[in-house]
N, C-alpha and C. Protein backbone atom coordinates (compact mmCIF):
# COMPACT_ATOMS: atom_id res chain seq x y z
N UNK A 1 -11.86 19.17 13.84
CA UNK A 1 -10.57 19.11 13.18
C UNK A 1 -10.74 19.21 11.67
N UNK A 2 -11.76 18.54 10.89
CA UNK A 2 -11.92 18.83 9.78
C UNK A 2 -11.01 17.69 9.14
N UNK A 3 -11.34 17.53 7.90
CA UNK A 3 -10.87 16.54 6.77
C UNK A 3 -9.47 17.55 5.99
N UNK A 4 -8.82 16.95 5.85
CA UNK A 4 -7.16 17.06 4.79
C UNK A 4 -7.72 18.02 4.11
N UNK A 5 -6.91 19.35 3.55
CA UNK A 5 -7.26 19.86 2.02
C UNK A 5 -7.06 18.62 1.04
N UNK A 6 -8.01 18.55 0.08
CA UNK A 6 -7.91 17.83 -1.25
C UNK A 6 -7.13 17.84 -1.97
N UNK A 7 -5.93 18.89 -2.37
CA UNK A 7 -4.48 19.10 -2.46
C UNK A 7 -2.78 18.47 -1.95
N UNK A 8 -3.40 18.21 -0.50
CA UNK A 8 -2.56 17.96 0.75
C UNK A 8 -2.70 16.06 0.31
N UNK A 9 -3.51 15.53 -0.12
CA UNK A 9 -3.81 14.19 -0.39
C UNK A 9 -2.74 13.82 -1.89
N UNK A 10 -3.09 12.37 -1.76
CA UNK A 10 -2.19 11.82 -2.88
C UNK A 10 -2.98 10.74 -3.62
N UNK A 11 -2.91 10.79 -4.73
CA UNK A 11 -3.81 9.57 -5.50
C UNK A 11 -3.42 8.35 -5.52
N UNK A 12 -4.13 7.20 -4.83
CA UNK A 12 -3.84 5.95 -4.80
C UNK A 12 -4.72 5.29 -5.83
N UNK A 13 -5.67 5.83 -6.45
CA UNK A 13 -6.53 5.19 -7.00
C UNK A 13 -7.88 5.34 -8.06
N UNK A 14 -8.30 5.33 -8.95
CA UNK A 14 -10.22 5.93 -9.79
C UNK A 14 -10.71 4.83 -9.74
N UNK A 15 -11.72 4.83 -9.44
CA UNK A 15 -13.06 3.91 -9.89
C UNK A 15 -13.27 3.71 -10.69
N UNK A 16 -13.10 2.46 -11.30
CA UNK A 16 -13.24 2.77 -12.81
C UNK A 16 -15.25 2.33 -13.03
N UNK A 17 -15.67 1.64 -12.31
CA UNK A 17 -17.26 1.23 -12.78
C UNK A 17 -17.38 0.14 -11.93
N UNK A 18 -18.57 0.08 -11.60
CA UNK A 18 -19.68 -0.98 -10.55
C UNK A 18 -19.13 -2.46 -11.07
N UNK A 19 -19.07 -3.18 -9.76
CA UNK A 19 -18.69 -4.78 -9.97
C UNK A 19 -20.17 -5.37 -9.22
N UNK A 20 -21.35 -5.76 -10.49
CA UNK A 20 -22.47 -6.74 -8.72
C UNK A 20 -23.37 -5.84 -8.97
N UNK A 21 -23.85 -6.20 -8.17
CA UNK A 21 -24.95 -4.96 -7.48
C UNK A 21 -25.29 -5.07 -6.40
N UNK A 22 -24.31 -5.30 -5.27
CA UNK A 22 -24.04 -5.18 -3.89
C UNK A 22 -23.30 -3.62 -4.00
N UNK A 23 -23.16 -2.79 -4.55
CA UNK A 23 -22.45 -1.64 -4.71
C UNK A 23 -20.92 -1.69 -4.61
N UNK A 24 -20.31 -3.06 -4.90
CA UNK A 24 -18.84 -2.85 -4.78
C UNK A 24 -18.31 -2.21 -6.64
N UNK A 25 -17.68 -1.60 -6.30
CA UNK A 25 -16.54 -0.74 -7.31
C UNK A 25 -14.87 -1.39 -7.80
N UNK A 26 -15.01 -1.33 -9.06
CA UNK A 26 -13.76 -2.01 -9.36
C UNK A 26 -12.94 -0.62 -9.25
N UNK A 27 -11.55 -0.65 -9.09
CA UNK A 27 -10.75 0.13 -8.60
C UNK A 27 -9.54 0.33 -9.55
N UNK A 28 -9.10 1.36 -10.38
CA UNK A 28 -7.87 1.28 -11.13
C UNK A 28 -6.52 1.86 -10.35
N UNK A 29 -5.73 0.78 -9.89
CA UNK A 29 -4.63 2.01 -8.91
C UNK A 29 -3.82 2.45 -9.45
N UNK A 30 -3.25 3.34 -8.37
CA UNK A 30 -2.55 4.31 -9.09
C UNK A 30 -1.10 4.74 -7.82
N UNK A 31 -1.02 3.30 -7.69
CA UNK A 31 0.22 3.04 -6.37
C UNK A 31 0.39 1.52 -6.62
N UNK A 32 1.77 1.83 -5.83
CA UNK A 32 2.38 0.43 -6.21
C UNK A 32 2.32 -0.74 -5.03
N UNK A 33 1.49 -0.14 -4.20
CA UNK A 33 0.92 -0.99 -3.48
C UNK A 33 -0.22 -1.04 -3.11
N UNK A 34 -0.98 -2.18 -4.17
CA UNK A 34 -2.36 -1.63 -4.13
C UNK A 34 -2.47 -2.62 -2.38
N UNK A 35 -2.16 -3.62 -3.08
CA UNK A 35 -2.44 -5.07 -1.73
C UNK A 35 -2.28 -4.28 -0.15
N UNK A 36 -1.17 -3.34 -0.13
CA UNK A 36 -1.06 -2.69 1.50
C UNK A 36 -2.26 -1.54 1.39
N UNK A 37 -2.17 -0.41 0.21
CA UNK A 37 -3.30 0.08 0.20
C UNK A 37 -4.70 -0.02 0.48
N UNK A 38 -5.09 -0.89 -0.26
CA UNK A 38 -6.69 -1.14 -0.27
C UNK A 38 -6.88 -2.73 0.58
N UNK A 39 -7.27 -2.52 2.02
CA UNK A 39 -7.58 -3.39 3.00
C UNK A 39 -9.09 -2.61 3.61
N UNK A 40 -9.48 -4.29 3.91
CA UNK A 40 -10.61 -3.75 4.53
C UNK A 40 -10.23 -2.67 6.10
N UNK A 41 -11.00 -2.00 6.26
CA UNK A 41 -10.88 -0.68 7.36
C UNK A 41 -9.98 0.25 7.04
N UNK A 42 -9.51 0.27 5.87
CA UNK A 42 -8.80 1.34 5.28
C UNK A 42 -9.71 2.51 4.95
N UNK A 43 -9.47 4.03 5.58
CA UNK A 43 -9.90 4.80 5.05
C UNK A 43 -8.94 5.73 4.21
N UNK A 44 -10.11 6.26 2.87
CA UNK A 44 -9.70 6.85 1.71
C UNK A 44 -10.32 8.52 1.88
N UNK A 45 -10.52 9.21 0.81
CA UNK A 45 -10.81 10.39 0.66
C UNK A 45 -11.53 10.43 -1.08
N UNK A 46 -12.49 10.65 -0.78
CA UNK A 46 -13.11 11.20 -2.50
C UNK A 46 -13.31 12.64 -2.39
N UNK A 47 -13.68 13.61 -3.53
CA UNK A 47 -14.08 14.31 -3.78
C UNK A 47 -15.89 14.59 -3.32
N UNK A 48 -16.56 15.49 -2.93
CA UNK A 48 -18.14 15.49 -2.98
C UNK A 48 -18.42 16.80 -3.16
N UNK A 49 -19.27 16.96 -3.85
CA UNK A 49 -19.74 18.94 -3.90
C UNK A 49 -18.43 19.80 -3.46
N UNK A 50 -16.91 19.09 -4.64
CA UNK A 50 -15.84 20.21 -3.71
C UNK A 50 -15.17 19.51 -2.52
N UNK A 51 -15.92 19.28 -1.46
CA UNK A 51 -15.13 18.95 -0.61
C UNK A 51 -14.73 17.67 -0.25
N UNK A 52 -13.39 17.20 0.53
CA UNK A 52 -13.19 15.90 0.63
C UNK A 52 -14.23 15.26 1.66
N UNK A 53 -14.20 13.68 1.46
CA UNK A 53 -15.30 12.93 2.01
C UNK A 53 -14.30 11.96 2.75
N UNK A 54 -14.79 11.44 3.80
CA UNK A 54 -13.96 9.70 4.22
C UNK A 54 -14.92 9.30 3.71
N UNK A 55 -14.09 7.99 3.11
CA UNK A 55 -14.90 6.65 2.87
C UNK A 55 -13.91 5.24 3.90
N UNK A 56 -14.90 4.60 3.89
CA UNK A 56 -13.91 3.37 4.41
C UNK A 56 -14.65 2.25 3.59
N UNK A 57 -13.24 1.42 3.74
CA UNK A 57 -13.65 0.25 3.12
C UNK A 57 -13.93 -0.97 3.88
N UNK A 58 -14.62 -1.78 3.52
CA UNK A 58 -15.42 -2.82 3.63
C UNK A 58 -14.95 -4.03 3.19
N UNK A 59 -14.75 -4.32 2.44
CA UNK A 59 -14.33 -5.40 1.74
C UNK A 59 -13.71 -5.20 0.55
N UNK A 60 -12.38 -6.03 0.33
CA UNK A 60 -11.48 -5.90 -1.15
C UNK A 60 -11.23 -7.45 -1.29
N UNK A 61 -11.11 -7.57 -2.49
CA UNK A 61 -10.76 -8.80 -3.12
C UNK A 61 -10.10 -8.12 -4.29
N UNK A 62 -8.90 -9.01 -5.09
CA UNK A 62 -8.22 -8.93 -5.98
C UNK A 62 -8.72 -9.51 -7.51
N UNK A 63 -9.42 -8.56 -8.93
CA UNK A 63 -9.10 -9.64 -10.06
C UNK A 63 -8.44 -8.67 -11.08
N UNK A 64 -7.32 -9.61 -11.54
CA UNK A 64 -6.20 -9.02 -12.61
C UNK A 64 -5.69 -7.91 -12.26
N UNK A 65 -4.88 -7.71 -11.05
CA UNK A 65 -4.22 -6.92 -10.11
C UNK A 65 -5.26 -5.85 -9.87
N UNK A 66 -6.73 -5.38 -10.13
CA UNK A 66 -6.86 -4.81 -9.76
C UNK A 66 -8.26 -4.77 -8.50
N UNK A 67 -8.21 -4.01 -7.71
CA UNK A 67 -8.92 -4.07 -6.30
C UNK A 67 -10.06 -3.97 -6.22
N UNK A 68 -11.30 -4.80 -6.53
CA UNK A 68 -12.90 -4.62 -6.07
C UNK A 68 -12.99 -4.41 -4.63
N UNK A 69 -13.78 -3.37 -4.09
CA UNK A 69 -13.71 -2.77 -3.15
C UNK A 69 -15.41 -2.59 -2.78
N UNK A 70 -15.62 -2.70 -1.55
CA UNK A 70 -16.74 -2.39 -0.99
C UNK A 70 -16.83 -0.93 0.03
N UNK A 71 -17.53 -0.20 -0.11
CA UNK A 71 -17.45 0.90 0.83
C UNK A 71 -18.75 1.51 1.45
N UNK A 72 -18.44 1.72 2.57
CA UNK A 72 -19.57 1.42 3.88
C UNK A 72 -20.36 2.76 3.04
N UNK A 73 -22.01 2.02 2.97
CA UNK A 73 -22.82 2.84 3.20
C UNK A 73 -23.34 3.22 1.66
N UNK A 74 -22.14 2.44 0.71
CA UNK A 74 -22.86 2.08 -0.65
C UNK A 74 -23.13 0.74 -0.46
N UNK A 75 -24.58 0.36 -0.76
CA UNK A 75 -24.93 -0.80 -0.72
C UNK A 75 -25.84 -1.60 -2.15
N UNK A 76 -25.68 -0.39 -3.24
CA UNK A 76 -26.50 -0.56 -4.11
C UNK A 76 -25.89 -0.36 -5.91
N UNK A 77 -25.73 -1.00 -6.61
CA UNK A 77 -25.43 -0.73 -8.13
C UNK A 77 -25.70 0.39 -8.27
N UNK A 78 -26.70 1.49 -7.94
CA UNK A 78 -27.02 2.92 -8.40
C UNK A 78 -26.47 3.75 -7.61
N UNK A 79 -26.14 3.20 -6.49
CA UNK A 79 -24.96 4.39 -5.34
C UNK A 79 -23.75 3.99 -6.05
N UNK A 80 -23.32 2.80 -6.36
CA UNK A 80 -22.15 3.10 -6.81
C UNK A 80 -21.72 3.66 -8.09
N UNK A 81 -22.92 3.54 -9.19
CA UNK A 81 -22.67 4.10 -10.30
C UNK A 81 -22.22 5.54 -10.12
N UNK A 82 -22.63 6.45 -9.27
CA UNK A 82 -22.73 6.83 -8.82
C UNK A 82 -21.23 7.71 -8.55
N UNK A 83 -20.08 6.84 -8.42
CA UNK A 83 -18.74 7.07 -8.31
C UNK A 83 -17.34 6.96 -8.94
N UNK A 84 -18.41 6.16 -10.34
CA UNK A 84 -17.14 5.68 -11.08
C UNK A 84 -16.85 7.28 -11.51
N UNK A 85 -15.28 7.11 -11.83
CA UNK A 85 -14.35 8.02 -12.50
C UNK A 85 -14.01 8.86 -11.32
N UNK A 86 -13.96 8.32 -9.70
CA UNK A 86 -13.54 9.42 -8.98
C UNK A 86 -12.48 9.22 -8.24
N UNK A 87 -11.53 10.11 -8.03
CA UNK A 87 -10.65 9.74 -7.27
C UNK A 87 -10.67 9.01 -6.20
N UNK A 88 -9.45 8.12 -5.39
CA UNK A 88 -9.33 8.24 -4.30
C UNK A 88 -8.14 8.32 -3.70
N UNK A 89 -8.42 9.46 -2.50
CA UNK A 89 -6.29 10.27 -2.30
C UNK A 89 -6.42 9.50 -0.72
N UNK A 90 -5.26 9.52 -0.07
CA UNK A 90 -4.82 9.16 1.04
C UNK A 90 -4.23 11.00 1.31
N UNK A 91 -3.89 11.26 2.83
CA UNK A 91 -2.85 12.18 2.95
C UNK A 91 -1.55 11.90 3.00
N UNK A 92 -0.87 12.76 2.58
CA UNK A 92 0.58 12.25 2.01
C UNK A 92 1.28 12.12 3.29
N UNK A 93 0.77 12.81 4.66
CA UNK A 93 1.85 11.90 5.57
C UNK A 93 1.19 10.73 6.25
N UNK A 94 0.82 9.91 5.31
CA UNK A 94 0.40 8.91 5.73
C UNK A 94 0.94 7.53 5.01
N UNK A 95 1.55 7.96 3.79
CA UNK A 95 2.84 7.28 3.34
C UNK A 95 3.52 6.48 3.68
N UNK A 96 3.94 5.24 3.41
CA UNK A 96 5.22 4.75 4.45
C UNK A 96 6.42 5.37 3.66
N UNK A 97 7.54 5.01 4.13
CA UNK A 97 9.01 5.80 3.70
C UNK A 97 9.47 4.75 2.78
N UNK A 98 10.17 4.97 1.69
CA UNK A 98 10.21 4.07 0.32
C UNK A 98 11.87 3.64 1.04
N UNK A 99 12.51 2.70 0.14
CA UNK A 99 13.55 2.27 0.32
C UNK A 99 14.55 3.44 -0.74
N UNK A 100 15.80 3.07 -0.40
CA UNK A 100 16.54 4.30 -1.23
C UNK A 100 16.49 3.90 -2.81
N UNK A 101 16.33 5.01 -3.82
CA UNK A 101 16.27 5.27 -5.18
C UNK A 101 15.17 4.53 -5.68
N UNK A 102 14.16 4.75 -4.88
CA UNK A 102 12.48 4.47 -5.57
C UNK A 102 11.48 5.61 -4.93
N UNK A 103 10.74 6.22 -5.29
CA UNK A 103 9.72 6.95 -5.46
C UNK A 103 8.35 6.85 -5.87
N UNK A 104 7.72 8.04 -5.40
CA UNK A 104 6.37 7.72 -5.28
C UNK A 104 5.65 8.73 -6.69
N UNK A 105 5.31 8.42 -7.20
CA UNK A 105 5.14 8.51 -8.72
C UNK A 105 4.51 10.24 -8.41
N UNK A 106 3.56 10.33 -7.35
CA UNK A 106 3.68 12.28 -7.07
C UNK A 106 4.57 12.81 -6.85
N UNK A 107 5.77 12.35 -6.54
CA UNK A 107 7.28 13.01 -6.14
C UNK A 107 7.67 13.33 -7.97
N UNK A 108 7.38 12.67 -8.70
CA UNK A 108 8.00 12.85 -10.26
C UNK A 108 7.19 13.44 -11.09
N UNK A 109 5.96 13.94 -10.52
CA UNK A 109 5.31 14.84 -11.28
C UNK A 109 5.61 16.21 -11.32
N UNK A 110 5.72 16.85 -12.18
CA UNK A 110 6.16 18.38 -12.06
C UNK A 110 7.44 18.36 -12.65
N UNK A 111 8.16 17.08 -12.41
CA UNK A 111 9.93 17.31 -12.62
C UNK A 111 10.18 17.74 -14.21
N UNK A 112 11.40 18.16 -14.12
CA UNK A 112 12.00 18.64 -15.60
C UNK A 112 12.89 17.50 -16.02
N UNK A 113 12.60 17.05 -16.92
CA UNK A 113 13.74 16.40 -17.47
C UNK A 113 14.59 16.80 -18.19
N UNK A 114 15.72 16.16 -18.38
CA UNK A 114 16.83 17.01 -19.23
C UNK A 114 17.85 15.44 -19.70
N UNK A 115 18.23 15.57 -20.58
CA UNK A 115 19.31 14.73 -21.10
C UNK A 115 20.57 14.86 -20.50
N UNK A 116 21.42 13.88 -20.53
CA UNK A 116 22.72 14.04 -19.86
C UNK A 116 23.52 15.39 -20.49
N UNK A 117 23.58 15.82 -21.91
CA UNK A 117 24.07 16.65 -22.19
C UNK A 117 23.40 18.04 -21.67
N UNK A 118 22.16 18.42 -20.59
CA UNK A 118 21.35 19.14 -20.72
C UNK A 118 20.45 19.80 -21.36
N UNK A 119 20.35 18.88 -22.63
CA UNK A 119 18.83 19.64 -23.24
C UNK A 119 17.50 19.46 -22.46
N UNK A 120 16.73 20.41 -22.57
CA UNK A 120 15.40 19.83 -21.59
C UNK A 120 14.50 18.75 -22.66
N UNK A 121 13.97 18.27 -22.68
CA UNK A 121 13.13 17.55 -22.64
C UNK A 121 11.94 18.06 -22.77
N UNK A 122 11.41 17.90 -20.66
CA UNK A 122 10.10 18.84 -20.53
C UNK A 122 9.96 18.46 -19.42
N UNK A 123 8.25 18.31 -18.83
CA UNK A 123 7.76 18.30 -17.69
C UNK A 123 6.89 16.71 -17.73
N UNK A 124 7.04 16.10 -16.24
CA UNK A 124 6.71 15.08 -16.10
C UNK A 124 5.29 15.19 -15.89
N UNK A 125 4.16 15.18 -16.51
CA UNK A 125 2.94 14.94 -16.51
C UNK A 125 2.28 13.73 -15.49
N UNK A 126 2.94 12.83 -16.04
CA UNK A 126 2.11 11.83 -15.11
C UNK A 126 2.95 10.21 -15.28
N UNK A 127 3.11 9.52 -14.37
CA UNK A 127 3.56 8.60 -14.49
C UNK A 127 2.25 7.19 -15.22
N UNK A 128 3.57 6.34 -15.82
CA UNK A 128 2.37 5.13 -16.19
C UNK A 128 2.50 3.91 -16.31
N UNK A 129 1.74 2.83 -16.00
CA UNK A 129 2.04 1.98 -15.28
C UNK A 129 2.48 1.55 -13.96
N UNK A 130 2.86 -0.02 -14.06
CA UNK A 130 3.88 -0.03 -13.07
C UNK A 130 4.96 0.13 -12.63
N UNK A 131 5.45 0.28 -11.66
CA UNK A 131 7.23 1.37 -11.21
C UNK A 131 7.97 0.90 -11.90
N UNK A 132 7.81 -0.46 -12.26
CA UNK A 132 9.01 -1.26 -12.88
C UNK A 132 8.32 -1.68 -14.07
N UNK A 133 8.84 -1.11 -14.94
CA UNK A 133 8.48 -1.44 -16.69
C UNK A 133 7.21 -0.33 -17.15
N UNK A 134 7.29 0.84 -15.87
CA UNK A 134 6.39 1.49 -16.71
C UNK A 134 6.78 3.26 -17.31
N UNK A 135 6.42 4.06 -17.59
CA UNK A 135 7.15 4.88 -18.04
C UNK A 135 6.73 6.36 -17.64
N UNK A 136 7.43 7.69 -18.53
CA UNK A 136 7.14 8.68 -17.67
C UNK A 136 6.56 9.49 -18.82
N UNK A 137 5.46 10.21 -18.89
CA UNK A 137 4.70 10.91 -20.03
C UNK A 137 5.43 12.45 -19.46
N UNK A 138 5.69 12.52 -20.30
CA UNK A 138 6.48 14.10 -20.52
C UNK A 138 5.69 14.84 -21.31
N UNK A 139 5.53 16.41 -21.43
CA UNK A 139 4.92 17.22 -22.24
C UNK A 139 5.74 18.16 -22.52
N UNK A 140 6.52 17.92 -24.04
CA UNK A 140 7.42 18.74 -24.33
C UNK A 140 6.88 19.76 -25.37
N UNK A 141 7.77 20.58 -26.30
CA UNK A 141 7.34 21.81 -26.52
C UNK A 141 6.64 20.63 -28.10
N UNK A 142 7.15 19.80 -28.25
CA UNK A 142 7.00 18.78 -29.68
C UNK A 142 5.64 18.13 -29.14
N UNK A 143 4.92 17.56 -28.12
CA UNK A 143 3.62 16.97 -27.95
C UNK A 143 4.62 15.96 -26.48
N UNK A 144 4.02 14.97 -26.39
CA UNK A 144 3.41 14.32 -25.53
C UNK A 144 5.07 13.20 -25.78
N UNK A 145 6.04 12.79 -24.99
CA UNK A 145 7.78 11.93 -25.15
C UNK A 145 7.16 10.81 -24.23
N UNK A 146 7.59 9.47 -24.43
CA UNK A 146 6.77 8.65 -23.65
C UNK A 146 8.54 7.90 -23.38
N UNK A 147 8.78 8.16 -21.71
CA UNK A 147 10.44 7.10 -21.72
C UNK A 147 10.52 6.39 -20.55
N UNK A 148 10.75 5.27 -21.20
CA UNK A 148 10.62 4.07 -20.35
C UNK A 148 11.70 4.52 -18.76
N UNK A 149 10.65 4.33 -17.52
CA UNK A 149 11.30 3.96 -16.35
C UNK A 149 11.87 3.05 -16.31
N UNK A 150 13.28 3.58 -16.55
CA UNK A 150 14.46 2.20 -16.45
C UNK A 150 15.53 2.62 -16.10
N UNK A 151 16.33 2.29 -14.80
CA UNK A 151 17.46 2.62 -14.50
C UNK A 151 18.56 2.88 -15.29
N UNK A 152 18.53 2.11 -16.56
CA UNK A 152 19.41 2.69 -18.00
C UNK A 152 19.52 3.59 -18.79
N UNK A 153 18.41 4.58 -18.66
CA UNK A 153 17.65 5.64 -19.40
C UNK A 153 17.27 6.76 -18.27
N UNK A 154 16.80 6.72 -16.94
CA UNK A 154 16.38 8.04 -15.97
C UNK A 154 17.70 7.31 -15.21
N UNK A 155 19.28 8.00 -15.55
CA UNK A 155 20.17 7.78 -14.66
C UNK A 155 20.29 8.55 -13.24
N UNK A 156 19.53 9.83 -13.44
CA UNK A 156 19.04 10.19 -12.12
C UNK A 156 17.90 11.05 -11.66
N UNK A 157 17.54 10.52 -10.64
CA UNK A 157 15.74 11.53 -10.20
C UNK A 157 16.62 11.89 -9.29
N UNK A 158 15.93 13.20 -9.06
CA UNK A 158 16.22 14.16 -8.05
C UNK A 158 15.29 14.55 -7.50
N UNK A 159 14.16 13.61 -7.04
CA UNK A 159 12.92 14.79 -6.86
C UNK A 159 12.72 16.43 -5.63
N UNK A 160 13.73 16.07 -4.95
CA UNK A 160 14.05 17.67 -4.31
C UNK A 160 14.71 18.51 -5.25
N UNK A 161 14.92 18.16 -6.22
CA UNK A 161 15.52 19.34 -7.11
C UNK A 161 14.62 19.56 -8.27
N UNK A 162 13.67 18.41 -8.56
CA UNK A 162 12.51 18.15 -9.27
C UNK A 162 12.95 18.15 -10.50
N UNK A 163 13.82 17.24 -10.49
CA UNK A 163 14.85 17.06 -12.11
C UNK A 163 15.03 15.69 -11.79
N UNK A 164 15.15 15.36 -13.45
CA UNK A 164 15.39 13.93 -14.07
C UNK A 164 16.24 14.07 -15.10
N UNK A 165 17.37 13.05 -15.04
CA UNK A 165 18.55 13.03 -15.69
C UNK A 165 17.91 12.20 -16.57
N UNK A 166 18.32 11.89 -18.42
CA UNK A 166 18.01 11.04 -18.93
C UNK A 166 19.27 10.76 -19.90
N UNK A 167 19.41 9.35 -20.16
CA UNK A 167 20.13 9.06 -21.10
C UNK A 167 19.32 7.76 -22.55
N UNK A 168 18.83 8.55 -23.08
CA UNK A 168 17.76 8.17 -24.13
C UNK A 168 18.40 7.42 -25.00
N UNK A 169 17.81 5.92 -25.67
CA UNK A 169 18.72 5.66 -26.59
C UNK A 169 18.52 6.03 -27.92
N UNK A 170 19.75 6.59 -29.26
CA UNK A 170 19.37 7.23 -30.08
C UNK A 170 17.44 7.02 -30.61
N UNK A 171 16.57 7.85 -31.01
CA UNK A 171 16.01 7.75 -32.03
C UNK A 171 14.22 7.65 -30.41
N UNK A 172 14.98 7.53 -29.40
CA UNK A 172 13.78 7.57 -28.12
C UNK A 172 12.84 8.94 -28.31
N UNK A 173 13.54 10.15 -27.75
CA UNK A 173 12.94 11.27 -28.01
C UNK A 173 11.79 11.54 -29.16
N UNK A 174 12.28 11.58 -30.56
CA UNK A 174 12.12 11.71 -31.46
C UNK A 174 11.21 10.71 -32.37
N UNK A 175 10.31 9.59 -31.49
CA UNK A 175 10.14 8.40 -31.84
C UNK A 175 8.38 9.19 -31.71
N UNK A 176 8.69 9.85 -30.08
CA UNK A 176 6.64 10.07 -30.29
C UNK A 176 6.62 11.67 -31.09
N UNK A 177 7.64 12.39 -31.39
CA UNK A 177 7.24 13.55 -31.94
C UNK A 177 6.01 13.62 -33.32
């Protein structure tokens, strides 16, 4: 059957660097549920020579929300060095289904934003932080618009239309130019 295209996957997570030297990896996520995410017997997907890999996990424990993780078959500080800075994707139908008017931070990548009056904005680069209090990095034709995810300000996502409504307060836009 073969492993997911590496495309077809979704980022839950990077390595950021070795915890020990039992080979566990501290984990930076990149989902808003790390706690359902990262359980022991959870399998992930890395990158290797190109192609995707399973990994499974072993053991997680929590410090300062983020996930130290053990994974079968690294057992050593130099296997795991080994991995910092690498992804790890899930396949996207493997998702659970969100509640209505919340999203999964790959659904808002790509989108256009535009102001209520329709000026564009730009393109949603990458989300940051957490869902709640964190914001959306845009790349407009001016550099890099940083606007807070807040139901007061993105009055509407559309991500099937891959548009974001914004209502900026004066002096937002124009603040990272």
């Amino acid at each position: 059957m073969g492993e997911p295209a590496w495309d077809d996957m979704v980022t839950v997570g990077r390595i950021a660097r070795t915890h020990g030297i039992r080979g566990q990896v501290i984990v930076n996520p990149e989902t808003d549920f790390p706690g359902a995410r990262f359980q022991p017997g959870a399998r992930m997907y890395r990158l290797r020579d190109g192609v995707p890999q399973a990994i499974a996990i072993t053991v997680v424990r929590f410090h300062q929300g983020r996930p130290i993780i053990g994974i079968e078959g690294v057992d050593s500080m130099t296997a795991a060095e080994a991995l910092a800075g690498q992804e790890l994707r899930v396949p996207s139908d493997s998702l659970q289904a969100l509640p209505e008017s919340t999203f999964y931070r790959h659904d808002l990548v790509g989108c256009v934003v535009r102001t209520v009056d329709g000026r564009e904005v730009g393109i949603v680069a990458r989300v940051e932080g957490p869902f709640a209090g964190g914001w959306l990095a845009v790349e407009s034709a001016s550099g890099e618009v940083l606007i807070p995810l807040a139901a007061e300000i993105c009055v509407r996502i559309t991500p099937a239309a891959r548009e974001i409504v914004v209502d900026p307060p004066e002096g937002l836009l124009g603040l990272n130019a």
